[in-house]
Protein backbone atom coordinates (compact mmCIF):
# COMPACT_ATOMS: atom_id res chain seq x y z
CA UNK A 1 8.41 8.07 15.38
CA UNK A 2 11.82 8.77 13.84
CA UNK A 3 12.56 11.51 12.19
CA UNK A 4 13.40 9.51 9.26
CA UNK A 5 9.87 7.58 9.39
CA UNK A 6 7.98 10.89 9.86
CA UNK A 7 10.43 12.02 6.60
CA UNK A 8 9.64 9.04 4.69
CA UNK A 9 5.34 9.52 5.68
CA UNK A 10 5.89 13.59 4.78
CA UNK A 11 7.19 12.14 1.18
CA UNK A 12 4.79 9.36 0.73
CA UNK A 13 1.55 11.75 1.37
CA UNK A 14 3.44 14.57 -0.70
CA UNK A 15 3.62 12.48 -3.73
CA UNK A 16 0.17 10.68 -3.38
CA UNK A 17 -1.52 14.14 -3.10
CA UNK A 18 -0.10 15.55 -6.59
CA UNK A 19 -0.68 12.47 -8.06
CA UNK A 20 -4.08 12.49 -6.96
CA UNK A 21 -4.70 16.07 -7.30
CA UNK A 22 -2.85 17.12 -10.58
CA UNK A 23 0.33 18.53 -8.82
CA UNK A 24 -1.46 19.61 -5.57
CA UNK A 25 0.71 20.59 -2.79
CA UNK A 26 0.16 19.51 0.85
CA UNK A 27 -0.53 22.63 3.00
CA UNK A 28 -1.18 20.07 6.03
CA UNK A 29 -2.85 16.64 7.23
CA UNK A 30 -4.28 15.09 10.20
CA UNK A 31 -3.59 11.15 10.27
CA UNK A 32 -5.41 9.36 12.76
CA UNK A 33 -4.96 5.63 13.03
CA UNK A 34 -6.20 2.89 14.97
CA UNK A 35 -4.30 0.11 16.22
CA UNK A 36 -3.95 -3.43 18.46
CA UNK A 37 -1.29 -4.78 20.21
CA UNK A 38 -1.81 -9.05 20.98
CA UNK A 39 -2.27 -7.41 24.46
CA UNK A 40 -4.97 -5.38 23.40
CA UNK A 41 -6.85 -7.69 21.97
CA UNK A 42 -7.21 -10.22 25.08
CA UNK A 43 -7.86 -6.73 27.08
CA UNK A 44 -10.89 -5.69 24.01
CA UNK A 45 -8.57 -2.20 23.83
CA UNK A 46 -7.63 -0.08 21.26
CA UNK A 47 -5.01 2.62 20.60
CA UNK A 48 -5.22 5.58 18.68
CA UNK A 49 -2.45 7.50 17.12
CA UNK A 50 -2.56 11.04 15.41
CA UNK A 51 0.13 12.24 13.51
CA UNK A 52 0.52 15.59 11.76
CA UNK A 53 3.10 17.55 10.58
CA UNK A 54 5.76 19.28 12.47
CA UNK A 55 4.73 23.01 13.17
CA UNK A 56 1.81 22.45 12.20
CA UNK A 57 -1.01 25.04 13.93
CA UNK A 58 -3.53 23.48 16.45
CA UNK A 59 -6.17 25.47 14.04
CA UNK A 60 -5.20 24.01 11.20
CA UNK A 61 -5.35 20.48 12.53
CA UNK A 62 -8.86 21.12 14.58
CA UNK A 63 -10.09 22.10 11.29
CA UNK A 64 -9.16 19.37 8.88
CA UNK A 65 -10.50 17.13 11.86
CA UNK A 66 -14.30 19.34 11.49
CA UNK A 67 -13.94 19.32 7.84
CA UNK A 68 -13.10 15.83 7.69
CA UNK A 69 -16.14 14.84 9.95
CA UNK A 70 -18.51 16.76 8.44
CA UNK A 71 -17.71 15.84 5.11
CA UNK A 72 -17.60 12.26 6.25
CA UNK A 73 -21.09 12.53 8.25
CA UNK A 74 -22.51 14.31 4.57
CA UNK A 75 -21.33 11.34 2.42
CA UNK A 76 -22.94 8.69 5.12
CA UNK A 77 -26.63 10.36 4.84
CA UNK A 78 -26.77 11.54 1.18
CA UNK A 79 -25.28 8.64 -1.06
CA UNK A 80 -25.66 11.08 -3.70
């Protein structure tokens, strides 16, 4: 990614989440994506893409990745 893309995506998620979140600040993110090439479609492959932000700590990303999964996992078996 260039650094301007990865400048543009810090910006883009920095301004969603205090929209969203009444002037929250981002203190870090995990984005994991999923994606096909034409290629990988005939071969029935995917590819997977994680992007965080730069100096980010291991920790922190391994534990929005639990938090996120757990969560998720929650929501799925108690439509509350």
């Amino acid at each position: 990614m260039s650094a301007e893309t990865k400048a543009a995506l810090d910006a883009a998620l920095a301004e969603h989440i205090a929209d969203e979140l009444e002037g929250a600040l981002v203190t870090g993110y995990v984005c994991q994506v999923t994606a096909m090439t034409g290629a990988d479609f005939d071969a029935e492959q995917t590819q997977y893409l994680r992007m965080v932000p730069d100096h980010q700590s291991a920790h922190v990303t391994l534990g929005i990745i639990d938090y996120a999964q757990a969560a998720y996992r929650h929501a799925l078996m108690h439509d509350d």
